[in-house]
PDB file of N, CA and C in Angstrom:
ATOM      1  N   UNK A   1      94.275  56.193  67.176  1.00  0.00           N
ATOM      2  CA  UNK A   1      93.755  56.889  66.016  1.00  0.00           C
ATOM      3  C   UNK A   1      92.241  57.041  66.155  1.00  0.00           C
ATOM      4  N   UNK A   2      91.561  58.066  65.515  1.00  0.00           N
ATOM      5  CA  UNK A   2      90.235  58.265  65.995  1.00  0.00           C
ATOM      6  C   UNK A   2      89.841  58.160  64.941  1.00  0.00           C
ATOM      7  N   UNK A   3      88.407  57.062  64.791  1.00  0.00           N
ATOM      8  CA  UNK A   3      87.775  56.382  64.255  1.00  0.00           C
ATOM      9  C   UNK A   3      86.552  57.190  63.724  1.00  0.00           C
ATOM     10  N   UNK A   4      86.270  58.397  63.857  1.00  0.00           N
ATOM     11  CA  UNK A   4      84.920  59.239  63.544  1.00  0.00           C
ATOM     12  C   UNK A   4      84.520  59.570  62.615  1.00  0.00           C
ATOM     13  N   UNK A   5      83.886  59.733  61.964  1.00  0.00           N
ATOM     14  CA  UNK A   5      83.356  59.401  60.373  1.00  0.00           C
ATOM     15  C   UNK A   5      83.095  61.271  60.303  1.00  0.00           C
ATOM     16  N   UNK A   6      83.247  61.828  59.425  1.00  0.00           N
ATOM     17  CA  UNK A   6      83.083  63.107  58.873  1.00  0.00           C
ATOM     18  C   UNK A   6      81.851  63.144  57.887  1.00  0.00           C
ATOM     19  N   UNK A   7      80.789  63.686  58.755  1.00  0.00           N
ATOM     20  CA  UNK A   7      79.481  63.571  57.677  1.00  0.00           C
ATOM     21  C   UNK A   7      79.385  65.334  57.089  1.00  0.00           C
ATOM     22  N   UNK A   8      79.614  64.799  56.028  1.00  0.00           N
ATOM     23  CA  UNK A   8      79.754  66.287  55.049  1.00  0.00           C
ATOM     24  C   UNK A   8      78.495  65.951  54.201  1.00  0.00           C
ATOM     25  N   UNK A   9      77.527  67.859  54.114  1.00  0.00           N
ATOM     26  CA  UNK A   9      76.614  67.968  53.409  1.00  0.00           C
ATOM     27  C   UNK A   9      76.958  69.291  52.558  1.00  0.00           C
ATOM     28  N   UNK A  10      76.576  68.817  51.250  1.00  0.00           N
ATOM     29  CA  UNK A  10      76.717  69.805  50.448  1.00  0.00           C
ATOM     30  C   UNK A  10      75.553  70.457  49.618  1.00  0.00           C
ATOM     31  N   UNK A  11      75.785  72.135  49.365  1.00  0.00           N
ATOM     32  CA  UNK A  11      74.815  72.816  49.245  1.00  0.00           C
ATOM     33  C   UNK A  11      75.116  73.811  48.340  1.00  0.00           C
ATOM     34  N   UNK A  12      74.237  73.946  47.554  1.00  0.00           N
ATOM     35  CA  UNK A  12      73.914  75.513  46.323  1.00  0.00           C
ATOM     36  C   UNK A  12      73.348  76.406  46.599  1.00  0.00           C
ATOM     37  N   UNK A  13      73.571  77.490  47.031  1.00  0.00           N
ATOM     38  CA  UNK A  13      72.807  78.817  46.960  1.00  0.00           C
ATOM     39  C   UNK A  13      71.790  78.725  45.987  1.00  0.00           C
ATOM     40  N   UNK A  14      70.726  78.484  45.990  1.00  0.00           N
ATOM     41  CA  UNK A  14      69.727  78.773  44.534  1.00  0.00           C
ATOM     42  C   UNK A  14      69.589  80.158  43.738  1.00  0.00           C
ATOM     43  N   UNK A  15      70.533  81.256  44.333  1.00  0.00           N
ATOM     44  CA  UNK A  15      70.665  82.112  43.374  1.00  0.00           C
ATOM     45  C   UNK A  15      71.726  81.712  42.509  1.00  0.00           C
ATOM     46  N   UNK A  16      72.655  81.016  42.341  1.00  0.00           N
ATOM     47  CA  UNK A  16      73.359  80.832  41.572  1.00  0.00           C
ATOM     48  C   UNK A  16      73.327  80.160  40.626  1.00  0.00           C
ATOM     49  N   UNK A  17      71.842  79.471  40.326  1.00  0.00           N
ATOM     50  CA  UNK A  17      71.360  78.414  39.194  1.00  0.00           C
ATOM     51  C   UNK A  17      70.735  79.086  38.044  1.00  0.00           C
ATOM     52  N   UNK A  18      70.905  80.761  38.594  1.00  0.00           N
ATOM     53  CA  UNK A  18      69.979  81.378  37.478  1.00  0.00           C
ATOM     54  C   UNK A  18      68.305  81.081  37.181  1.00  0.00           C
ATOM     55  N   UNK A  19      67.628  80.691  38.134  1.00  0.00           N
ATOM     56  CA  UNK A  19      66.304  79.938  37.581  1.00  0.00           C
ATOM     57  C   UNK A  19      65.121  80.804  38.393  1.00  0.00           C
ATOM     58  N   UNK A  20      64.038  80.355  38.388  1.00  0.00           N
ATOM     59  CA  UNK A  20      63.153  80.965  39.482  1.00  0.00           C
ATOM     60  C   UNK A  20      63.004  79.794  40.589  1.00  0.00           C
ATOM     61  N   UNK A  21      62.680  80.002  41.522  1.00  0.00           N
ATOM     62  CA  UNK A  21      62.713  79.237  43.105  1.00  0.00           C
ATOM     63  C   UNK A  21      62.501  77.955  42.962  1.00  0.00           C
ATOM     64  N   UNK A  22      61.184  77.191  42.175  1.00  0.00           N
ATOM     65  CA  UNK A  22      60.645  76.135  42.263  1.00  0.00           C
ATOM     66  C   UNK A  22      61.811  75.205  41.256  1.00  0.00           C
ATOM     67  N   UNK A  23      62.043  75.966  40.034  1.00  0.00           N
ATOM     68  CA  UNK A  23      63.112  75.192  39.466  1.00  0.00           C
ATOM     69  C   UNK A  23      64.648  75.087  39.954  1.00  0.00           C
ATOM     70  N   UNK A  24      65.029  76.118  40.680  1.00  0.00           N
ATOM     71  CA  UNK A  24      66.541  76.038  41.122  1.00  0.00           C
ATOM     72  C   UNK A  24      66.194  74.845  42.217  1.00  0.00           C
ATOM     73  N   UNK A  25      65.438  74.668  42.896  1.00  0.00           N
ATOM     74  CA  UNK A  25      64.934  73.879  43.968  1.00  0.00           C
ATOM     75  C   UNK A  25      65.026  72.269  43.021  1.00  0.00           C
ATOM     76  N   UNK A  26      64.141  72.305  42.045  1.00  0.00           N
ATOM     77  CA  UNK A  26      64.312  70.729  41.440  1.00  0.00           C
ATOM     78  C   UNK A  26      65.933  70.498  40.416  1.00  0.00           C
ATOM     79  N   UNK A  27      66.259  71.456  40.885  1.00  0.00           N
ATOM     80  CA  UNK A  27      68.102  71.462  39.582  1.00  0.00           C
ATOM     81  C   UNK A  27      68.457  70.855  40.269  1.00  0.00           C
ATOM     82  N   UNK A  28      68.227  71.686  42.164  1.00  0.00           N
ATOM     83  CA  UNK A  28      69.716  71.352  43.126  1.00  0.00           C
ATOM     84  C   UNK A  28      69.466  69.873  43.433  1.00  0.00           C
ATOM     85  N   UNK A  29      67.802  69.540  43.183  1.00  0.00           N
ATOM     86  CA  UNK A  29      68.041  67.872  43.514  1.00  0.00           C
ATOM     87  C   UNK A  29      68.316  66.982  42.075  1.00  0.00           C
ATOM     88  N   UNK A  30      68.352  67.185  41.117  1.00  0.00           N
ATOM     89  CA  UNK A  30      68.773  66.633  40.036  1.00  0.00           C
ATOM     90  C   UNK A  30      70.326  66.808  40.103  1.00  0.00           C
ATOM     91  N   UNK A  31      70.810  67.962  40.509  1.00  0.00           N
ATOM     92  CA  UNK A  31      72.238  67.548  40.327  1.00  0.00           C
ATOM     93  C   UNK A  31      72.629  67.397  41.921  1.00  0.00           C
ATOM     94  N   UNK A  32      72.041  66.410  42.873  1.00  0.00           N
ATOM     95  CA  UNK A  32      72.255  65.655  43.704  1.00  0.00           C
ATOM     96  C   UNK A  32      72.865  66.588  44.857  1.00  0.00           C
ATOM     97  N   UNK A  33      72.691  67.908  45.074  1.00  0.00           N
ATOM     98  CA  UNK A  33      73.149  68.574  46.076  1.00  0.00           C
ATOM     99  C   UNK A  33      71.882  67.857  47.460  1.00  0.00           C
ATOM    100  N   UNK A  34      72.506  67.891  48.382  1.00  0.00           N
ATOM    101  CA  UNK A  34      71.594  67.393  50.128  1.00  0.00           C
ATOM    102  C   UNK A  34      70.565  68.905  50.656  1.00  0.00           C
ATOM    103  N   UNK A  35      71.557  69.779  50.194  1.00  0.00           N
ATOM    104  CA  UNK A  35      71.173  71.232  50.493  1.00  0.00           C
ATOM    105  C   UNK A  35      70.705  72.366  49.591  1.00  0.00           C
ATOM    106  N   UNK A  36      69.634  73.395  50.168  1.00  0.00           N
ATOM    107  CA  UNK A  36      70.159  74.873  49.319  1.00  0.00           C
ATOM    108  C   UNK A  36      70.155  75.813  50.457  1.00  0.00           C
ATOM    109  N   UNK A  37      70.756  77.174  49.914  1.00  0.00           N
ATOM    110  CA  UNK A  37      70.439  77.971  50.696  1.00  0.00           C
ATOM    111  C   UNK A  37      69.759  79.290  49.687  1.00  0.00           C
ATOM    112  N   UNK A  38      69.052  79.844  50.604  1.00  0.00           N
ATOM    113  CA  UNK A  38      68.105  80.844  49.997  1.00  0.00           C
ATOM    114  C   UNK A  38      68.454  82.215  50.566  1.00  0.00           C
ATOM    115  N   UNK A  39      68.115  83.381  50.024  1.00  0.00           N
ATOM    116  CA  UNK A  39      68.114  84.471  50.495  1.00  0.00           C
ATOM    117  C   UNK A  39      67.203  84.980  51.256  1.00  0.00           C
ATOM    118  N   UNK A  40      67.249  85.578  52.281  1.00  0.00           N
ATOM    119  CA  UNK A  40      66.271  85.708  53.419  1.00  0.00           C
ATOM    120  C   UNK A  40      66.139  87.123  53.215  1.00  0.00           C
ATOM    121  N   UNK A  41      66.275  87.786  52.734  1.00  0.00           N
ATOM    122  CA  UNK A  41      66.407  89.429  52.713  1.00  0.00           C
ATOM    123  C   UNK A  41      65.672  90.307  51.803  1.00  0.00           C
ATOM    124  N   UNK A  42      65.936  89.271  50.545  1.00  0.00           N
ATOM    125  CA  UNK A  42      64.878  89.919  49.617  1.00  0.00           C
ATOM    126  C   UNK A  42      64.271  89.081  48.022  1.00  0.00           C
ATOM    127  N   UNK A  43      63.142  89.500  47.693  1.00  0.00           N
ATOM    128  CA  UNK A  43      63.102  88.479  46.538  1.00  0.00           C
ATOM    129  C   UNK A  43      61.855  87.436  47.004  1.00  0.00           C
ATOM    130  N   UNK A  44      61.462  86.601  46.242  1.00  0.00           N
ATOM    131  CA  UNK A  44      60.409  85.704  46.770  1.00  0.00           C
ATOM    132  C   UNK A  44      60.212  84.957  48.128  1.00  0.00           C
ATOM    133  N   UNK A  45      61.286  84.662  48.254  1.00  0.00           N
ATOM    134  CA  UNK A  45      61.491  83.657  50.012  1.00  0.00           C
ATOM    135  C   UNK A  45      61.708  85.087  51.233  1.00  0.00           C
ATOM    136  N   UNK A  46      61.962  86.434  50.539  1.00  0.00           N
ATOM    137  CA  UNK A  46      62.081  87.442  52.145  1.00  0.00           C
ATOM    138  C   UNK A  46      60.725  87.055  53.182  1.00  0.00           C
ATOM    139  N   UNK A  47      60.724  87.440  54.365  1.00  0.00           N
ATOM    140  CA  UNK A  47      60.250  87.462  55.032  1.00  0.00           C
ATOM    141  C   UNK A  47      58.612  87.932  54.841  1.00  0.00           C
ATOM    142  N   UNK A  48      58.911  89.528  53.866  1.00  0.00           N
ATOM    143  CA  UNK A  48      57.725  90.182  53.641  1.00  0.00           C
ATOM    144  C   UNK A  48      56.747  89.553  52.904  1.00  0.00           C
ATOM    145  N   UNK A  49      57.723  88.537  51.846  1.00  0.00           N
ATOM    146  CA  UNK A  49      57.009  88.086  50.597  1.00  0.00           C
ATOM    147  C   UNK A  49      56.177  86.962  51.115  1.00  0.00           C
ATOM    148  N   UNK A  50      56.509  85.815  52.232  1.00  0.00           N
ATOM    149  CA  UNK A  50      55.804  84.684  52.424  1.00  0.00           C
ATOM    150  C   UNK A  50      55.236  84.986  54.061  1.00  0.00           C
ATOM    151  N   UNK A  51      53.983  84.432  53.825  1.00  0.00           N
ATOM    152  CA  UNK A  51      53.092  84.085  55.385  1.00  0.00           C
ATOM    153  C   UNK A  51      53.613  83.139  55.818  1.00  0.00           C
ATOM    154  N   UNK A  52      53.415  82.702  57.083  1.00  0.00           N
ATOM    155  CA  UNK A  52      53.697  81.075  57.732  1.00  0.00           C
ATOM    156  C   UNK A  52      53.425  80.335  56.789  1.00  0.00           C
ATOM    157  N   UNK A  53      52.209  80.510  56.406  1.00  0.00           N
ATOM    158  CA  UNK A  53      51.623  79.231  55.493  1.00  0.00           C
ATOM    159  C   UNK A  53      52.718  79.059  54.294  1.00  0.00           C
ATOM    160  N   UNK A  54      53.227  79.892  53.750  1.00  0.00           N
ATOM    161  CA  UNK A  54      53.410  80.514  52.647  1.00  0.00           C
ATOM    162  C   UNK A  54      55.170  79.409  52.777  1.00  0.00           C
ATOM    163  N   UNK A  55      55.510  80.126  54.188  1.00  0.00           N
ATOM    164  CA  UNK A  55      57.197  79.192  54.742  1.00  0.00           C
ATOM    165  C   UNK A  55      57.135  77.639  54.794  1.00  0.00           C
ATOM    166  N   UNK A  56      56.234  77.605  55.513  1.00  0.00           N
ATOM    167  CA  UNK A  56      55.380  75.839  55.441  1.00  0.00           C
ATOM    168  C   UNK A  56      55.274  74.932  54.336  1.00  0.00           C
ATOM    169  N   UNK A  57      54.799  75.540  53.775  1.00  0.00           N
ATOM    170  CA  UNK A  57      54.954  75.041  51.997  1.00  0.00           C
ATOM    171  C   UNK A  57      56.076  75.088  51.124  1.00  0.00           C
ATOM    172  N   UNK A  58      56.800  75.992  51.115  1.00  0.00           N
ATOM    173  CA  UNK A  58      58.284  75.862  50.554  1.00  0.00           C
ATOM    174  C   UNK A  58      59.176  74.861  51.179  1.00  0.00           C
ATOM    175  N   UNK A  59      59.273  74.945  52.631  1.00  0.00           N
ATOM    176  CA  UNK A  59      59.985  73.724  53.660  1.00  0.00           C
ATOM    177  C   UNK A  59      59.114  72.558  53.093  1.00  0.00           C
ATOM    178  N   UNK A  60      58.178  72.241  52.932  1.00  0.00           N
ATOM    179  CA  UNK A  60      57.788  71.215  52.335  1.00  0.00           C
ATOM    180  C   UNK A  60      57.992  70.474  50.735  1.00  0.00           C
ATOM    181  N   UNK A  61      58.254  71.455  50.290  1.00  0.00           N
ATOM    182  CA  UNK A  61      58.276  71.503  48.967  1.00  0.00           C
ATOM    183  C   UNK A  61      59.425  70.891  48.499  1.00  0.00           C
ATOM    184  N   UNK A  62      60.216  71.449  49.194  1.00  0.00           N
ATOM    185  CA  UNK A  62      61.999  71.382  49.280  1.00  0.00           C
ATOM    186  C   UNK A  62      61.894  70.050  50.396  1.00  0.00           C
ATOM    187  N   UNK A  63      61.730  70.136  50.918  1.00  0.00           N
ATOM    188  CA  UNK A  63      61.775  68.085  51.511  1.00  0.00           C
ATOM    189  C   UNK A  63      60.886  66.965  50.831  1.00  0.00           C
ATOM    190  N   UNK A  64      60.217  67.778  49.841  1.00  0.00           N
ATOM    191  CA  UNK A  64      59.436  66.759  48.842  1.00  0.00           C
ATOM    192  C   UNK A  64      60.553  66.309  47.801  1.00  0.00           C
ATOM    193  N   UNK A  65      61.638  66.873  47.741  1.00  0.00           N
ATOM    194  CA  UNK A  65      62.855  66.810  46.832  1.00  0.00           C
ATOM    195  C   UNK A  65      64.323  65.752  47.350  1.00  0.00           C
ATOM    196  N   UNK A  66      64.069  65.895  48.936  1.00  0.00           N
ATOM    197  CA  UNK A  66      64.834  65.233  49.239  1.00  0.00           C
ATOM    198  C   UNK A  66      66.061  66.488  49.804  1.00  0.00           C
ATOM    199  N   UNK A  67      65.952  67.166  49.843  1.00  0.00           N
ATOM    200  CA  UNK A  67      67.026  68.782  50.114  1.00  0.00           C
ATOM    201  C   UNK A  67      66.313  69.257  51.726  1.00  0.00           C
ATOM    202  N   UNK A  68      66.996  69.999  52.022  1.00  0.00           N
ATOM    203  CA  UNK A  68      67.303  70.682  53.684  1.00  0.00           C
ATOM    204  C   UNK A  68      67.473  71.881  53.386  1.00  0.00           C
ATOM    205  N   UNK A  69      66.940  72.681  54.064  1.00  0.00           N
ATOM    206  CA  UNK A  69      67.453  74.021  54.057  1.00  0.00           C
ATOM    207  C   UNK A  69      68.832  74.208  54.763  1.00  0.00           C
ATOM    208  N   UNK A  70      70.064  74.521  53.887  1.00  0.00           N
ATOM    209  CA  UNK A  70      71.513  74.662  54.358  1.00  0.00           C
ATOM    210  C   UNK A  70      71.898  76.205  55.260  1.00  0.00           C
ATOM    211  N   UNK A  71      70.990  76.450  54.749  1.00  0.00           N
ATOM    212  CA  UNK A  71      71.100  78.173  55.111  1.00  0.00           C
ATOM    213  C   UNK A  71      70.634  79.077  54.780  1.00  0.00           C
ATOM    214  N   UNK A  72      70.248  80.202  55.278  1.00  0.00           N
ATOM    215  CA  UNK A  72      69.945  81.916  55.010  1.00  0.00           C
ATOM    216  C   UNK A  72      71.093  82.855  54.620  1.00  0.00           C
ATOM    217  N   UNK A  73      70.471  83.050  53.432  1.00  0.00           N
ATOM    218  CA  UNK A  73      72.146  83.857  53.412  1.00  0.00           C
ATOM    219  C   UNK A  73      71.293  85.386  52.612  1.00  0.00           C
ATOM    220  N   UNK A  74      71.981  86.688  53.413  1.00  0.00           N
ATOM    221  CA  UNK A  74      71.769  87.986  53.686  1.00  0.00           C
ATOM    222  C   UNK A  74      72.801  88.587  52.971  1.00  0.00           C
ATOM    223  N   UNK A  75      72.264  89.493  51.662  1.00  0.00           N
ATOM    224  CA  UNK A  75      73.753  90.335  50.913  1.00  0.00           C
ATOM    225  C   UNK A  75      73.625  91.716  51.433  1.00  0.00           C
ATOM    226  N   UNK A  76      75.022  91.690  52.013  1.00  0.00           N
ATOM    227  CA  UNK A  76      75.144  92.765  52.504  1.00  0.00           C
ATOM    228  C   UNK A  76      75.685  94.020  51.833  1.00  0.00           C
ATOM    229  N   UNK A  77      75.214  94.735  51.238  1.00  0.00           N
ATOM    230  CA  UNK A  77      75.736  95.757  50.118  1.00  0.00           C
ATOM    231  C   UNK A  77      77.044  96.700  50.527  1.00  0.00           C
ATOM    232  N   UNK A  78      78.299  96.072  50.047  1.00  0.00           N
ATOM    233  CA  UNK A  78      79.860  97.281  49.759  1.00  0.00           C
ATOM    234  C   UNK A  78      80.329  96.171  51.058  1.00  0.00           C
ATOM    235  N   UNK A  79      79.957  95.366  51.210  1.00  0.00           N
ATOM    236  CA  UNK A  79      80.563  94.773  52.352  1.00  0.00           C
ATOM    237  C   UNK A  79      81.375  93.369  51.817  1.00  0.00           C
ATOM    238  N   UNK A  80      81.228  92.984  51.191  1.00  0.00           N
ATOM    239  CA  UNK A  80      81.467  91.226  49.818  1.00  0.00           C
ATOM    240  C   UNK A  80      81.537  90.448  50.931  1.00  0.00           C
ATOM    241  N   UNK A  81      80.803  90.127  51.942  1.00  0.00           N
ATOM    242  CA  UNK A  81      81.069  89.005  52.734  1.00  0.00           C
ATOM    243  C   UNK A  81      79.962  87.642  52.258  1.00  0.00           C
ATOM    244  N   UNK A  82      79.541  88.048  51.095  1.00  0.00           N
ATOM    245  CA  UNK A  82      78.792  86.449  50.624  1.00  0.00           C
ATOM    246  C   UNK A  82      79.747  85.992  48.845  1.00  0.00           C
ATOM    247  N   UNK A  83      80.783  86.556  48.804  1.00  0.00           N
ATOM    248  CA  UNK A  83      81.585  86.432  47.646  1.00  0.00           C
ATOM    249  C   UNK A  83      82.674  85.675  48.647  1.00  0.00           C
TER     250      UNK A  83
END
Protein backbone atom coordinates (compact mmCIF):
# COMPACT_ATOMS: atom_id res chain seq x y z
CA UNK A 1 0.00 0.00 0.00
CA UNK A 2 1.45 3.41 -0.73
CA UNK A 3 2.08 5.53 2.05
CA UNK A 4 2.15 9.22 0.25
CA UNK A 5 0.51 11.95 1.80
CA UNK A 6 -1.72 14.15 -0.71
CA UNK A 7 -0.83 17.81 -0.09
CA UNK A 8 -3.89 19.69 -1.27
CA UNK A 9 -3.99 23.60 -1.57
CA UNK A 10 -6.94 25.46 -1.81
CA UNK A 11 -7.81 28.63 -3.63
CA UNK A 12 -10.46 31.60 -4.51
CA UNK A 13 -10.45 33.41 -7.55
CA UNK A 14 -10.62 37.00 -5.98
CA UNK A 15 -13.13 37.92 -8.48
CA UNK A 16 -15.56 36.02 -6.88
CA UNK A 17 -15.51 37.85 -3.39
CA UNK A 18 -17.05 40.79 -5.00
CA UNK A 19 -14.49 43.27 -3.31
CA UNK A 20 -11.64 45.42 -4.68
CA UNK A 21 -8.04 43.59 -4.80
CA UNK A 22 -6.54 44.57 -1.42
CA UNK A 23 -9.74 43.40 0.38
CA UNK A 24 -10.61 40.15 -1.58
CA UNK A 25 -6.83 39.47 -0.81
CA UNK A 26 -7.40 39.97 3.21
CA UNK A 27 -11.15 37.90 2.94
CA UNK A 28 -9.26 34.98 1.17
CA UNK A 29 -6.90 34.96 4.25
CA UNK A 30 -9.58 35.43 6.86
CA UNK A 31 -11.55 32.76 5.47
CA UNK A 32 -8.33 30.61 5.55
CA UNK A 33 -7.95 29.87 1.77
CA UNK A 34 -3.59 28.98 1.12
CA UNK A 35 -4.34 30.53 -2.35
CA UNK A 36 -5.89 33.18 -4.86
CA UNK A 37 -6.00 33.45 -8.25
CA UNK A 38 -6.21 36.71 -10.13
CA UNK A 39 -7.02 37.77 -13.53
CA UNK A 40 -4.17 38.47 -15.74
CA UNK A 41 -6.01 39.98 -18.68
CA UNK A 42 -7.72 42.77 -17.47
CA UNK A 43 -8.65 45.06 -14.54
CA UNK A 44 -6.09 46.20 -11.87
CA UNK A 45 -3.51 43.17 -11.73
CA UNK A 46 -3.43 43.10 -16.11
CA UNK A 47 -0.21 43.37 -17.23
CA UNK A 48 -0.80 47.03 -18.64
CA UNK A 49 -2.07 48.20 -15.29
CA UNK A 50 1.12 47.19 -13.01
CA UNK A 51 5.08 47.94 -13.51
CA UNK A 52 7.54 45.35 -12.05
CA UNK A 53 7.56 47.38 -9.12
CA UNK A 54 3.97 47.59 -9.15
CA UNK A 55 3.95 43.08 -9.46
CA UNK A 56 6.58 43.09 -6.62
CA UNK A 57 4.42 44.65 -4.26
CA UNK A 58 1.22 42.82 -4.74
CA UNK A 59 3.39 39.30 -4.54
CA UNK A 60 4.39 40.80 -1.44
CA UNK A 61 1.44 41.96 -0.19
CA UNK A 62 -0.32 38.70 -0.71
CA UNK A 63 2.61 36.75 1.16
CA UNK A 64 2.27 39.37 3.87
CA UNK A 65 -1.17 37.43 4.31
CA UNK A 66 0.13 34.19 4.31
CA UNK A 67 -1.56 33.26 0.51
CA UNK A 68 0.41 32.15 -2.85
CA UNK A 69 -0.48 33.05 -5.96
CA UNK A 70 -2.68 29.79 -7.20
CA UNK A 71 -3.03 31.05 -10.57
CA UNK A 72 -3.70 33.39 -13.64
CA UNK A 73 -6.77 32.95 -14.89
CA UNK A 74 -7.71 34.61 -18.58
CA UNK A 75 -11.71 35.01 -19.60
CA UNK A 76 -12.04 34.03 -22.65
CA UNK A 77 -15.19 35.64 -24.23
CA UNK A 78 -18.21 32.93 -25.94
CA UNK A 79 -15.78 30.33 -25.05
CA UNK A 80 -17.06 29.42 -20.88
CA UNK A 81 -13.86 27.69 -20.24
CA UNK A 82 -13.40 29.58 -16.72
CA UNK A 83 -17.22 28.56 -15.69
Amino acid sequence: MNSKTLNTIVGVDIDDLHVDVKDAVRAACELQFQAIEVGAVAGDLAPRALSPSGRRHFRRFVENFGLRLGALTADMPNLRLTD
